[in-house]
C-alpha atoms as a PDB file:
ATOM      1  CA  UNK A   1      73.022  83.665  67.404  1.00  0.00           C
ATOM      2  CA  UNK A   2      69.509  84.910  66.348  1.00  0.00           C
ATOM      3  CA  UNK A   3      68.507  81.446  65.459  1.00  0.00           C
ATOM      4  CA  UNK A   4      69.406  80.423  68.890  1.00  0.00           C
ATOM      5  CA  UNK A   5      67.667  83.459  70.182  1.00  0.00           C
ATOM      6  CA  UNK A   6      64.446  82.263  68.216  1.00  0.00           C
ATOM      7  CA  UNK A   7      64.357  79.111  69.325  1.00  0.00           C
ATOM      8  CA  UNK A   8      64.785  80.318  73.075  1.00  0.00           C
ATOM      9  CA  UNK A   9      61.479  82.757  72.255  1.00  0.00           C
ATOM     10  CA  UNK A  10      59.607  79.678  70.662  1.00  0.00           C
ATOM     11  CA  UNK A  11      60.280  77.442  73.522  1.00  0.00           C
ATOM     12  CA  UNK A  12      59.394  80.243  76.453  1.00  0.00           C
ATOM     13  CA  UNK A  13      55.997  80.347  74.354  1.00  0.00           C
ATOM     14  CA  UNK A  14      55.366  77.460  74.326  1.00  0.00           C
ATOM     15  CA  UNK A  15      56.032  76.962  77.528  1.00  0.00           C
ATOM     16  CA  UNK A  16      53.678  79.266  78.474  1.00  0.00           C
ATOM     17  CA  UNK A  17      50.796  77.846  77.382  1.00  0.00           C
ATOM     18  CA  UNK A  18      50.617  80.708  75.127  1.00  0.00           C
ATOM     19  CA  UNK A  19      47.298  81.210  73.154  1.00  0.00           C
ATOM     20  CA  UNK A  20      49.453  83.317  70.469  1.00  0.00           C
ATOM     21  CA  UNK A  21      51.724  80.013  70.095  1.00  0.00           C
ATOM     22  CA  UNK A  22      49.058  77.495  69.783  1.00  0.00           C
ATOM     23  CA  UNK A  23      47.753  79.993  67.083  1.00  0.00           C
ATOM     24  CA  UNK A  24      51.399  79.795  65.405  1.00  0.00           C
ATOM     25  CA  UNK A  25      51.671  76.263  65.380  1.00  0.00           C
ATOM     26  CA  UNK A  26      48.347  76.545  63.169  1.00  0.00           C
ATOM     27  CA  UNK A  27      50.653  78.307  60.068  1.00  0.00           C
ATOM     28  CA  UNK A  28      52.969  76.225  57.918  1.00  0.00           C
ATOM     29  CA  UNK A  29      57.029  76.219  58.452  1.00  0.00           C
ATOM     30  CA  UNK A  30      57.891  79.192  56.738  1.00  0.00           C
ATOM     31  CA  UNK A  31      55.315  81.972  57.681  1.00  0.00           C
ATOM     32  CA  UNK A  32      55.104  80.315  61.335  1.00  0.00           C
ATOM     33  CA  UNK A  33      59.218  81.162  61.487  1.00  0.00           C
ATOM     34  CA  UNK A  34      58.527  84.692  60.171  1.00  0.00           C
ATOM     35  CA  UNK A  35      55.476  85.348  63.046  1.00  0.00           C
ATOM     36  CA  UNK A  36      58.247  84.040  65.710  1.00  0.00           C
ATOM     37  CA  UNK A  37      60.907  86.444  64.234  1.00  0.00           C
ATOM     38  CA  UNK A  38      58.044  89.356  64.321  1.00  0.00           C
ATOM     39  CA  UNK A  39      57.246  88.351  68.055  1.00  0.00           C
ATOM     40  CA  UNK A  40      60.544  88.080  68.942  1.00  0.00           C
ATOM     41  CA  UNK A  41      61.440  91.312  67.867  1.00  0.00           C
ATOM     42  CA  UNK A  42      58.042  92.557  69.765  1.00  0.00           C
ATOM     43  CA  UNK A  43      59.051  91.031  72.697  1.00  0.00           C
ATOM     44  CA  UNK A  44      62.888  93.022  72.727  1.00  0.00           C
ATOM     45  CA  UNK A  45      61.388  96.181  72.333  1.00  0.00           C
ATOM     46  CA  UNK A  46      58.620  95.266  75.269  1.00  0.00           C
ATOM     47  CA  UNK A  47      61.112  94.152  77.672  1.00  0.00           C
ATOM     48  CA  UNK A  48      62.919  97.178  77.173  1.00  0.00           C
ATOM     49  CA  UNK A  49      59.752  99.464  77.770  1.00  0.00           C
ATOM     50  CA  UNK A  50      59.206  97.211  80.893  1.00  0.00           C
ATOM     51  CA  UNK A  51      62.656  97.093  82.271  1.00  0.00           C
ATOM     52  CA  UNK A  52      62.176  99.469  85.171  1.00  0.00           C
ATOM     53  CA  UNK A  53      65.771  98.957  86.979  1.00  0.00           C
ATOM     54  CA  UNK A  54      67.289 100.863  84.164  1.00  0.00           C
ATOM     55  CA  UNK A  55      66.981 105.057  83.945  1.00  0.00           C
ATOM     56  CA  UNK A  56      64.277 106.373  81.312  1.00  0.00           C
ATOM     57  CA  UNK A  57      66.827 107.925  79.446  1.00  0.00           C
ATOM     58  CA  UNK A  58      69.172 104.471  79.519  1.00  0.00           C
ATOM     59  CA  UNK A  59      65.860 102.744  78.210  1.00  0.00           C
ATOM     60  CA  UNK A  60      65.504 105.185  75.153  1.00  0.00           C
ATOM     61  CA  UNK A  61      68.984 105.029  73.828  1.00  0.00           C
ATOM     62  CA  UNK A  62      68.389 101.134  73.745  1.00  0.00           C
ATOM     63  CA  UNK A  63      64.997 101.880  71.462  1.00  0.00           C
ATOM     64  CA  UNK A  64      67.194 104.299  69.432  1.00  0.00           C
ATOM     65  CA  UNK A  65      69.592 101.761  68.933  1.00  0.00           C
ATOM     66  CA  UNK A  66      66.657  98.870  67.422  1.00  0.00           C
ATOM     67  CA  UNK A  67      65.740 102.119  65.261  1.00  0.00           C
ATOM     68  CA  UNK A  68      68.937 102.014  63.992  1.00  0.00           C
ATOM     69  CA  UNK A  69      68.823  98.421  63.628  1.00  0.00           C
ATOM     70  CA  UNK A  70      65.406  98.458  61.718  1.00  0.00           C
ATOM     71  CA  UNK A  71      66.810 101.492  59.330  1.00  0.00           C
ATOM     72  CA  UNK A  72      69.957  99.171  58.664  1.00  0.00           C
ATOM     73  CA  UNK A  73      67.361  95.896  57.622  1.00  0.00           C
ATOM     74  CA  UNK A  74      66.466  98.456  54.827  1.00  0.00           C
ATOM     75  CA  UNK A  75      69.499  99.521  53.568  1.00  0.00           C
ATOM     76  CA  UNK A  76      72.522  97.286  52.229  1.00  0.00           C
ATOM     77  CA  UNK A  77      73.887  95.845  55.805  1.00  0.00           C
ATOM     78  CA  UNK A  78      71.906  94.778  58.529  1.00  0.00           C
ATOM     79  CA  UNK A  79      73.319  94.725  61.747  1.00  0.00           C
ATOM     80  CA  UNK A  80      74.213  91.307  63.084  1.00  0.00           C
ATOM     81  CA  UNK A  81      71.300  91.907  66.084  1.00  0.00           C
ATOM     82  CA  UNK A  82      68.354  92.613  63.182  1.00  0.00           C
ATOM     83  CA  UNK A  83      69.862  89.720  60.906  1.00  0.00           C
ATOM     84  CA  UNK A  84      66.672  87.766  62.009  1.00  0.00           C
ATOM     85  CA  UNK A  85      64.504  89.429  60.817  1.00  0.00           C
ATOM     86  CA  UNK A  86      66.447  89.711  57.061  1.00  0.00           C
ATOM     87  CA  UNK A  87      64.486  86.765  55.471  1.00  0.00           C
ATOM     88  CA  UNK A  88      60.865  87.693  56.762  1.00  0.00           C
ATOM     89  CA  UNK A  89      61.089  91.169  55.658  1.00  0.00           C
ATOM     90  CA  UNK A  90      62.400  90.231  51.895  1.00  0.00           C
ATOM     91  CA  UNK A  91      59.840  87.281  51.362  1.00  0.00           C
ATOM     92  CA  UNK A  92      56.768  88.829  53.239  1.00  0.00           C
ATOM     93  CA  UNK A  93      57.777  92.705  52.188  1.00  0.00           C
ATOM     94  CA  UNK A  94      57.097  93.978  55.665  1.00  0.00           C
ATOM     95  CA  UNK A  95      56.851  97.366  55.859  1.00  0.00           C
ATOM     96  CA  UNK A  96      59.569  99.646  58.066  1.00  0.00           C
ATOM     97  CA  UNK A  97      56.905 101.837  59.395  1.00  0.00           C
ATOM     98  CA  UNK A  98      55.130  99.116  61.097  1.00  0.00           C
ATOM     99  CA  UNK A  99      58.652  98.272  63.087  1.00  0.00           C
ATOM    100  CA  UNK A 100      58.966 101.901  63.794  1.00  0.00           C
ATOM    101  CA  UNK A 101      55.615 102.570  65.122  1.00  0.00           C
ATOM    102  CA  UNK A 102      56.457  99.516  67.660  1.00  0.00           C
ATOM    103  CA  UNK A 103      59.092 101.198  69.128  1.00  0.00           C
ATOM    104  CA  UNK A 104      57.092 104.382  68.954  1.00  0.00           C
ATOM    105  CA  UNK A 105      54.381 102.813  71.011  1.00  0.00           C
ATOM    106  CA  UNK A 106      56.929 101.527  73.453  1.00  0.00           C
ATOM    107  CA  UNK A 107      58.967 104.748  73.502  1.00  0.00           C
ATOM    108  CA  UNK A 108      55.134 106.072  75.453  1.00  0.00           C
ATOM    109  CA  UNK A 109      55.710 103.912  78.205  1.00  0.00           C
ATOM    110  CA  UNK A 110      59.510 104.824  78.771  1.00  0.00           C
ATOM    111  CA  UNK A 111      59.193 108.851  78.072  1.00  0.00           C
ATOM    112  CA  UNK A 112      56.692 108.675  81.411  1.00  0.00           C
ATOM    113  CA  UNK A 113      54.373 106.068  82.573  1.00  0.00           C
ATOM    114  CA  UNK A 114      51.086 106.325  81.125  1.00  0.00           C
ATOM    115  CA  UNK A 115      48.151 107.361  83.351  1.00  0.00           C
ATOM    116  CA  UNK A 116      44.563 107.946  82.094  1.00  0.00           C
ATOM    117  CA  UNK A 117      45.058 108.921  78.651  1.00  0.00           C
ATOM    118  CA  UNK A 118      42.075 110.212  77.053  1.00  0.00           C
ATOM    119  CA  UNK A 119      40.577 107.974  74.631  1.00  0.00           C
ATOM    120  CA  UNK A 120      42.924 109.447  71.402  1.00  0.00           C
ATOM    121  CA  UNK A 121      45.904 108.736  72.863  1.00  0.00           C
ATOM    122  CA  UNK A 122      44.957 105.104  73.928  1.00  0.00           C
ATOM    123  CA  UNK A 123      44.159 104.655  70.771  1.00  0.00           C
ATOM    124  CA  UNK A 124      47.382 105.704  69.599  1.00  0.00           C
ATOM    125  CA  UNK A 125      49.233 103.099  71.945  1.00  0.00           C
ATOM    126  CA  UNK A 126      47.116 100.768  70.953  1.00  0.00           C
ATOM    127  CA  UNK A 127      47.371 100.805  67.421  1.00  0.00           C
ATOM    128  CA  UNK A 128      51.331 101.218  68.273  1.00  0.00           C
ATOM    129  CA  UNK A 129      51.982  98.199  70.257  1.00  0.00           C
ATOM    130  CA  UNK A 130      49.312  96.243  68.853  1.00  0.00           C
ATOM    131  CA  UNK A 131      48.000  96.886  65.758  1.00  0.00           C
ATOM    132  CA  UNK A 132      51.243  97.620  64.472  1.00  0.00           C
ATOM    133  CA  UNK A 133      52.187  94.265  65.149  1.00  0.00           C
ATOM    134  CA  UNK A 134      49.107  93.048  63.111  1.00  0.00           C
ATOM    135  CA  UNK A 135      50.103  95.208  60.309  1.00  0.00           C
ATOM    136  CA  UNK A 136      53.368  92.767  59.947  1.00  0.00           C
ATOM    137  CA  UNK A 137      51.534  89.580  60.717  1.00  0.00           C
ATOM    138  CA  UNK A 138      48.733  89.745  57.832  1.00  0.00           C
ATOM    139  CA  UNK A 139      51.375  90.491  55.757  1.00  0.00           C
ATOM    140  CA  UNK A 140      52.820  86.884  56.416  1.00  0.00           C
ATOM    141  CA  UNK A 141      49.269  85.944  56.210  1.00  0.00           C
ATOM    142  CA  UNK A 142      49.529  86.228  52.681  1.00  0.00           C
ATOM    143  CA  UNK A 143      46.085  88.795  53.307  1.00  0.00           C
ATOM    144  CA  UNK A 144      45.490  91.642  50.653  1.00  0.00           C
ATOM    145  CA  UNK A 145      45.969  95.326  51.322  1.00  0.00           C
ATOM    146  CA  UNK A 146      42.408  96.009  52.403  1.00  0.00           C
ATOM    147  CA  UNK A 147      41.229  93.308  54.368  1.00  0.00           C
ATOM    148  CA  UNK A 148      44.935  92.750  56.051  1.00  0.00           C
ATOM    149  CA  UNK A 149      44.863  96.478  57.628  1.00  0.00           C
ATOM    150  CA  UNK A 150      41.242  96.169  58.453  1.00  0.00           C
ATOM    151  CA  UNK A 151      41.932  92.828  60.707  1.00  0.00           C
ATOM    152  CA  UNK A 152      45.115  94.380  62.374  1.00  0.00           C
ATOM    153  CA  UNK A 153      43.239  97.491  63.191  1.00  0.00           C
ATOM    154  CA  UNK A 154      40.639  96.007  64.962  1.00  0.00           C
ATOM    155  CA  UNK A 155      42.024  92.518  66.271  1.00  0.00           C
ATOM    156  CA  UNK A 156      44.942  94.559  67.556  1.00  0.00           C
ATOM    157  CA  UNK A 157      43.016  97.203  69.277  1.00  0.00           C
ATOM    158  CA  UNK A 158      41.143  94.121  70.522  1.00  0.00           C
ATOM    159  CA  UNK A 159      44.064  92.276  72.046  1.00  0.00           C
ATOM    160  CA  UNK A 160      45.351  95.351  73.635  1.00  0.00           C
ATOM    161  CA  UNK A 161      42.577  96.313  75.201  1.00  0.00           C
ATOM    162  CA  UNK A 162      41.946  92.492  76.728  1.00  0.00           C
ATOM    163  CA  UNK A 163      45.487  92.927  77.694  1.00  0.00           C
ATOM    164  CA  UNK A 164      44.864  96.107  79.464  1.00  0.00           C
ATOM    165  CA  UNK A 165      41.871  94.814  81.517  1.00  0.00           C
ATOM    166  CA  UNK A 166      43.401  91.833  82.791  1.00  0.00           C
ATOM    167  CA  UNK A 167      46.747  93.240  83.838  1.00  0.00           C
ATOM    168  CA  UNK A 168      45.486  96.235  85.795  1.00  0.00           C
ATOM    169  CA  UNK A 169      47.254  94.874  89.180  1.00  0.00           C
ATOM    170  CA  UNK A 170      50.067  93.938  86.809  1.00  0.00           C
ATOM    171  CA  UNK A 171      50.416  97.964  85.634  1.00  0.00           C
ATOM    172  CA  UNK A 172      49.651  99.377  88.606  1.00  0.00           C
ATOM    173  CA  UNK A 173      52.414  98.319  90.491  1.00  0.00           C
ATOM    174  CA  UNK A 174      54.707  99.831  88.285  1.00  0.00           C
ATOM    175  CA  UNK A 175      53.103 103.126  87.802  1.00  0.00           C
ATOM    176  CA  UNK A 176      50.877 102.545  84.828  1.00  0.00           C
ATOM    177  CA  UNK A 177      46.983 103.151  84.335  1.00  0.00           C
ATOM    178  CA  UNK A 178      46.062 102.475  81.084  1.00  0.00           C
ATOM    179  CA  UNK A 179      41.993 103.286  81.659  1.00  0.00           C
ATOM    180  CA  UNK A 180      40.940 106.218  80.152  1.00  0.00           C
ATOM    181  CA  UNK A 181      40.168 109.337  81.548  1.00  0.00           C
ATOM    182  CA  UNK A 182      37.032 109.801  79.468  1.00  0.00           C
ATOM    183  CA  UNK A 183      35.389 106.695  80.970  1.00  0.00           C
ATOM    184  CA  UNK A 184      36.814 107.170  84.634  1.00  0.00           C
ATOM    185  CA  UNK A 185      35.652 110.876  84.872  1.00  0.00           C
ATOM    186  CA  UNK A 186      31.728 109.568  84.056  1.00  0.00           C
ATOM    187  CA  UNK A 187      31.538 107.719  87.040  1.00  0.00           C
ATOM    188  CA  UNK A 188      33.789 110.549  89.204  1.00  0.00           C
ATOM    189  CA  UNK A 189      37.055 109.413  89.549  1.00  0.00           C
ATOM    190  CA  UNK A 190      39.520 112.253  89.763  1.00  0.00           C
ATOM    191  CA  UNK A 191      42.214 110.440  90.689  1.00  0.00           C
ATOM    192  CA  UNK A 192      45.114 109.016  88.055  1.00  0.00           C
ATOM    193  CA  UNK A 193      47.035 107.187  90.519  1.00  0.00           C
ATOM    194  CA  UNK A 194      46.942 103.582  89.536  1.00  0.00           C
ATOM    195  CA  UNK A 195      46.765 102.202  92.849  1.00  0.00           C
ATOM    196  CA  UNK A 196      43.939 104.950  93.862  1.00  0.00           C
ATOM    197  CA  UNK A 197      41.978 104.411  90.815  1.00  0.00           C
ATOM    198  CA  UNK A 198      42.010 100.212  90.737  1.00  0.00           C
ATOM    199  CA  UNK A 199      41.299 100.176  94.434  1.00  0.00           C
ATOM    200  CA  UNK A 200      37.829 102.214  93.510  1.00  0.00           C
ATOM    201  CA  UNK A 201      34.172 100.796  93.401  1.00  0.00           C
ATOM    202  CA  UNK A 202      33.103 101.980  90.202  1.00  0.00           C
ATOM    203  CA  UNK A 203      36.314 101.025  88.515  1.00  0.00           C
ATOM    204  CA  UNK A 204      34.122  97.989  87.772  1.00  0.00           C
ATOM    205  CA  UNK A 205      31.824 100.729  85.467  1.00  0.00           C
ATOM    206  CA  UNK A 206      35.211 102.008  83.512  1.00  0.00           C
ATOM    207  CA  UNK A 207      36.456  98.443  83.149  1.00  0.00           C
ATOM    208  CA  UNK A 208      32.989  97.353  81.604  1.00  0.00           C
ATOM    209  CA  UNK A 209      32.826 100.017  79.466  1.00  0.00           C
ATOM    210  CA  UNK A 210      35.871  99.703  77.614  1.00  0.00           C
ATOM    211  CA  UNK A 211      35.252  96.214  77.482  1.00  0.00           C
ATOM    212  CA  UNK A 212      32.311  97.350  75.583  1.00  0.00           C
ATOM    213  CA  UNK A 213      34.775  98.986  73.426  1.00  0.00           C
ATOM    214  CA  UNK A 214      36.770  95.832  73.074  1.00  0.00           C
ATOM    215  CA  UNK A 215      33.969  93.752  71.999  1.00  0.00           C
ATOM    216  CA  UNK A 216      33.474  96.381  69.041  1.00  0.00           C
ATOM    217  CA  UNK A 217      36.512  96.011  67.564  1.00  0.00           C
ATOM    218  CA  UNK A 218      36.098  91.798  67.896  1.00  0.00           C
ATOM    219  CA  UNK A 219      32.833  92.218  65.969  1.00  0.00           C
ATOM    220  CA  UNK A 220      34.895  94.244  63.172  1.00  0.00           C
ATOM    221  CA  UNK A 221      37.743  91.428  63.262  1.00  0.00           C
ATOM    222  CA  UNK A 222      34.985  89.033  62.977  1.00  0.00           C
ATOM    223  CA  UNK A 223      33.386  90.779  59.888  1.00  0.00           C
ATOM    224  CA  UNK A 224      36.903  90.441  57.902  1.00  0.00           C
ATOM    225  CA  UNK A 225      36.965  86.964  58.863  1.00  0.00           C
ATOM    226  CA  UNK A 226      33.403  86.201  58.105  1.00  0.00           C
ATOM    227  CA  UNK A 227      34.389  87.705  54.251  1.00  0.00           C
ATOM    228  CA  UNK A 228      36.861  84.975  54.292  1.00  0.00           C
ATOM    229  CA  UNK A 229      39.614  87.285  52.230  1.00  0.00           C
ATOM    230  CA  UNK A 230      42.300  85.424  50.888  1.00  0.00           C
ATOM    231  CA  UNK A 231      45.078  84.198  53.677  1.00  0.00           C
ATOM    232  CA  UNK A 232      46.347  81.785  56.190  1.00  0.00           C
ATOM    233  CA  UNK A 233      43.233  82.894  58.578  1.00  0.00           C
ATOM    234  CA  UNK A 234      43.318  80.049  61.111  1.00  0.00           C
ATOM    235  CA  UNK A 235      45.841  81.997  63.312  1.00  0.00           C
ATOM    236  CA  UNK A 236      44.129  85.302  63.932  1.00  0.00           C
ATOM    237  CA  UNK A 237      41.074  83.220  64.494  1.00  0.00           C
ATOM    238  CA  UNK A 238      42.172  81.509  67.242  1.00  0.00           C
ATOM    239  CA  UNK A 239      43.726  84.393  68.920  1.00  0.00           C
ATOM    240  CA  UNK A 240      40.522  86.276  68.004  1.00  0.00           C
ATOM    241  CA  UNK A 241      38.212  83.268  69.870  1.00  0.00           C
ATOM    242  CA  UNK A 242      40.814  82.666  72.974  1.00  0.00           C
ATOM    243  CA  UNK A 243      40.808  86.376  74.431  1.00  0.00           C
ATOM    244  CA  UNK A 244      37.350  87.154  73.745  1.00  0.00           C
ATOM    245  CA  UNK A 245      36.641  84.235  75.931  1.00  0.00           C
ATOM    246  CA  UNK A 246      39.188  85.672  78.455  1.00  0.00           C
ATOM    247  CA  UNK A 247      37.328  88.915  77.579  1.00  0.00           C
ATOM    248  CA  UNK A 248      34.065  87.416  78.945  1.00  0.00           C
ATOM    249  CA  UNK A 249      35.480  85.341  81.493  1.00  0.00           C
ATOM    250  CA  UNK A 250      36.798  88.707  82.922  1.00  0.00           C
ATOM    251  CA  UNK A 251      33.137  90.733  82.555  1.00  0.00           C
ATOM    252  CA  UNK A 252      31.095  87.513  84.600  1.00  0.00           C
ATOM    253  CA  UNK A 253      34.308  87.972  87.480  1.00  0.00           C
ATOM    254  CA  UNK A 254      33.845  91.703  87.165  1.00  0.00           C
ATOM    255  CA  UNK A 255      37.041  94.183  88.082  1.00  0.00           C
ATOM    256  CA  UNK A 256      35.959  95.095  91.821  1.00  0.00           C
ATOM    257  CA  UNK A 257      38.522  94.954  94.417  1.00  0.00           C
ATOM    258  CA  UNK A 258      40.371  92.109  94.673  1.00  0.00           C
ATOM    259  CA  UNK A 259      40.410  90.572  91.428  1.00  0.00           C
ATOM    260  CA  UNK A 260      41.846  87.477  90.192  1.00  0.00           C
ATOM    261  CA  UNK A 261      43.746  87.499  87.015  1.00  0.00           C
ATOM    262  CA  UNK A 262      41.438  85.775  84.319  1.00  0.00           C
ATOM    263  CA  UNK A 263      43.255  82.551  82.455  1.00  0.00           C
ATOM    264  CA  UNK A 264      42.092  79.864  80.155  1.00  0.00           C
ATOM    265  CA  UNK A 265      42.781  76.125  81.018  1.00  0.00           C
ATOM    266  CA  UNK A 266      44.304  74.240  78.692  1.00  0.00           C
ATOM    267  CA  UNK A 267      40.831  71.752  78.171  1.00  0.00           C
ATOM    268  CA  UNK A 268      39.070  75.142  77.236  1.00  0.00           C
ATOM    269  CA  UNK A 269      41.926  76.360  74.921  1.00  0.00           C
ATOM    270  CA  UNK A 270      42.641  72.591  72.949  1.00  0.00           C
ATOM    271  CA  UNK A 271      38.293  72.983  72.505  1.00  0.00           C
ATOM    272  CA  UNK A 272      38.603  76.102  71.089  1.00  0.00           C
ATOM    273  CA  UNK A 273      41.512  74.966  69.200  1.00  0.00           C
ATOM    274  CA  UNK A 274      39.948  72.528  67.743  1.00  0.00           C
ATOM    275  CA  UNK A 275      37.042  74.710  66.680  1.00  0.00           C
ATOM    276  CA  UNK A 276      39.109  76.675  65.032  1.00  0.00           C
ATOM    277  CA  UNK A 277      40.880  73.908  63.010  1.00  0.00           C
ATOM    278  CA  UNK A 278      37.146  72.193  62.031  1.00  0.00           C
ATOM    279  CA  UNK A 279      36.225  75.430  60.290  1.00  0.00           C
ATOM    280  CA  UNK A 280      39.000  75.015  57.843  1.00  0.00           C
END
């Protein structure tokens, strides 16, 4: 069953077009089965968050129960649901807390939708659904301690916050706003309701400035990589490359009303690809 349900993920990737696949494909066998088990769990939890049919409460019971699940890949028996992930938490020695903070980071979007956080609490979520996530993956890197949590602090923060500025149609029409209040107060915007706030001029000024932000934390991914620490490096590269070009791509369209959501054609992502495979 969980190889099947593997498989399924890895196939819906790659159908896709998925820049976080094409970065997969870059690992050998063993650690690239170990990122789709990670991703795969990822992806549960998310769906979870996202599934807005079910009640709140209905939606945190089913997070409970993957906490359970996780607890039980640490103690003698895992449950027949976790059993995937058995093999890449022995051989890699990933770390509970990083599966625990995923759910935490998911449990913020069930408990209520999130709306202008200040610029702490995005933080939070990001370092919940995203660099938590990282935390796991440079462990199948094969990265040391210091280096390893360095990249998945910043390349995660990264990600997310890409994420965040090309999905804010996406969010708003199920309640979310993930800009922060900090930046939206500068240029006077009172309101927190998604569809208010997005349909606003100067959202364009709050978008830019947390891509500001964004770009930081690629610069600090980029240092790590630069260092060239020990690991299987290819993969975070890529990802690193393809969505700070969707990152730019996204800044020369600029987030006034309408927008277009931002993608990279294939040609572009094989180039960059390609790039990433030349520098060894």
């Amino acid at each position: 069953m969980a190889d099947i349900a593997l498989e399924t993920h890895e196939e819906k990737m790659k159908a896709s077009g998925s820049s976080f696949y094409a970065g997969m494909r870059l690992l050998p066998k063993t650690e690239r089965e170990a990122l789709f088990a990670i991703y795969a769990f990822a992806h549960a939890v998310d769906d979870i968050a996202d599934e807005g049919i079910d009640p709140r409460e209905a939606r945190r019971a089913a997070l409970t129960e993957w906490r359970r699940d996780i607890e039980s890949l640490y103690g003698s028996s895992p449950t027949p649901r976790a059993a995937f992930l058995a093999e890449p938490v022995r051989r890699y020695g990933l770390r509970k807390d990083d599966f625990l903070a995923l759910i935490d980071g998911m449990e913020m979007d069930v408990v209520e939708d999130i709306r202008a956080p200040d610029l702490k609490t995005l933080d939070l979520y990001c370092d919940r659904v995203a660099s938590a996530v990282g935390r796991l993956s440079v462990k199948v890197f094969g990265m040391d301690e210091e280096p390893g949590l360095k990249l998945a602090h910043h390349l995660g923060r990264a990600l997310q916050l890409t994420n965040i500025l090309r999905d804010l149609d996406k969010d708003a029409e199920v309640g979310r706003l993930y800009l922060p209040r900090d930046y939206l107060d500068e240029v006077w915007i009172a309101a927190s309701d998604p569809k208010t706030v997005i349909a606003e001029p100067a959202v364009d000024k709050v978008c830019r400035r947390l891509a500001g932000l964004a770009h930081e934390h690629y610069r600090g991914a980029d240092a790590v990589l630069a260092a060239r620490p020990r690991g299987l490096l290819r993969a975070p590269r890529l990802m690193g490359a393809v969505y700070s070009e969707i990152l730019r791509k996204m800044e020369r369209a600029g987030w006034s009303p309408p927008r277009q959501r931002v993608r990279i054609g294939k040609p572009l992502l094989l180039l960059i690809v390609l790039a990433q495979v030349l520098k060894g």
